[in-house]
C-alpha atoms as a PDB file:
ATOM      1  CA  UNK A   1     -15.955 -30.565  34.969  1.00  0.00           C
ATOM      2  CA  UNK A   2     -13.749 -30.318  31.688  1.00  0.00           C
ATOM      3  CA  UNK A   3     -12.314 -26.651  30.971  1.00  0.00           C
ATOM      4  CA  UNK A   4     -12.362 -26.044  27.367  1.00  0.00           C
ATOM      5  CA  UNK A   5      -9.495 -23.805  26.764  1.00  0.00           C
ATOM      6  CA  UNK A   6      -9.199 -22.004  23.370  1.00  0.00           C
ATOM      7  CA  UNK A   7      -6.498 -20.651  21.425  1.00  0.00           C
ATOM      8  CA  UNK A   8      -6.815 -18.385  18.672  1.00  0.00           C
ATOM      9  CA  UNK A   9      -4.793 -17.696  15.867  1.00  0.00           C
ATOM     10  CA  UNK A  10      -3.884 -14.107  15.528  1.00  0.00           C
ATOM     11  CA  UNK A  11      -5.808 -12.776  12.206  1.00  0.00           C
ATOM     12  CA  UNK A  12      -3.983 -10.974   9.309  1.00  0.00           C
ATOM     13  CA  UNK A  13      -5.721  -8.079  10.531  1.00  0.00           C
ATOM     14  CA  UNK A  14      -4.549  -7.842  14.024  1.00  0.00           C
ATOM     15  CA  UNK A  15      -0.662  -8.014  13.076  1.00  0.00           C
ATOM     16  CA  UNK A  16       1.155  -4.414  12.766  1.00  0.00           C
ATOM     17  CA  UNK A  17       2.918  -3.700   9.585  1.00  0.00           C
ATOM     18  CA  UNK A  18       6.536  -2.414  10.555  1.00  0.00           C
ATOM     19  CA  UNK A  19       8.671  -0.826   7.198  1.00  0.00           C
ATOM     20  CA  UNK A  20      11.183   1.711   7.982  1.00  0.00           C
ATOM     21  CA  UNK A  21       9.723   5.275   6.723  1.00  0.00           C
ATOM     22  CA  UNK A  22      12.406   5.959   4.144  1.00  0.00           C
ATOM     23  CA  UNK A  23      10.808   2.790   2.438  1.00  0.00           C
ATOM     24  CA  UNK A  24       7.469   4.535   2.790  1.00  0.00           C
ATOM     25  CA  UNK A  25       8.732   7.517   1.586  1.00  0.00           C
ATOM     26  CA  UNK A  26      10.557   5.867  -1.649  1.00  0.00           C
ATOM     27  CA  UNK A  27       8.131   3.946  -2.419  1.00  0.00           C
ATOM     28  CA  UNK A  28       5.489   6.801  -2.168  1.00  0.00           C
ATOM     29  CA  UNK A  29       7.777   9.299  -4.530  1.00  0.00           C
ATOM     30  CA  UNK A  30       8.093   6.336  -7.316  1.00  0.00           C
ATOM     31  CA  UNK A  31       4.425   5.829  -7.615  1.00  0.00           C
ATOM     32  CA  UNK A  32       3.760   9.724  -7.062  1.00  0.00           C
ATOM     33  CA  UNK A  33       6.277  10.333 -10.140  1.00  0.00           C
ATOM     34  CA  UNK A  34       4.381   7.196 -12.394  1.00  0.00           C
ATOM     35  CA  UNK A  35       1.164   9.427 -11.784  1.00  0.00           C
ATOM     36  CA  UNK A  36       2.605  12.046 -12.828  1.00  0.00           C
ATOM     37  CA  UNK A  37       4.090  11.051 -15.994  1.00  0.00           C
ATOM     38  CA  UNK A  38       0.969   8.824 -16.924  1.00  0.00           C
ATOM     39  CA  UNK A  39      -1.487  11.955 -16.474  1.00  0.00           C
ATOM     40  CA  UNK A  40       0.946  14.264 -18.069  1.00  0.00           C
ATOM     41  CA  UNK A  41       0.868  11.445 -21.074  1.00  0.00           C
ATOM     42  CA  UNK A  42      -2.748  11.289 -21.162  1.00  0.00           C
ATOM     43  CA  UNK A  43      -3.493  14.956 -20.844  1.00  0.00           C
ATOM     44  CA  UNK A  44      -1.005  15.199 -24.000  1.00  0.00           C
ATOM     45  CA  UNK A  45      -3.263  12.741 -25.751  1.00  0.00           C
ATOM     46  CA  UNK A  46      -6.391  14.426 -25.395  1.00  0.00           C
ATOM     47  CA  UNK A  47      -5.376  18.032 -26.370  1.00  0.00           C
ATOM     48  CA  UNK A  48      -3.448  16.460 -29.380  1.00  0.00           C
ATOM     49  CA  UNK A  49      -6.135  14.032 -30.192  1.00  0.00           C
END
C-alpha cells in the first residue's frame, strides 16, 4: 500500500495582509483628498462649461 501524501501551496487568497493602520489611514486620506479635488475640478467644469 503506497500513501500518497499531498502538499499544497498556500493560495494568494488564504495569506493575511498585515500594514500598520496609520498606513491605512494615510493612504486612505491621500486618495480621499485626490477625490475630492478631482470632483471639485469636474463639478467646476460643468457649471462653467
Amino acid at each position: 500500500m503506497s500513501i500518497k501524501l499531498e502538499i499544497k501551496k498556500p493560495s494568494v487568497w488564504s495569506m493575511e495582509v498585515r500594514a500598520p493602520f496609520r498606513k491605512v489611514i494615510g493612504f486612505d486620506l491621500l486618495f480621499l483628498g485626490l477625490g475630492a479635488m478631482i470632483g471639485a475640478g469636474i463639478i467646476t467644469a460643468i457649471l462653467l462649461g
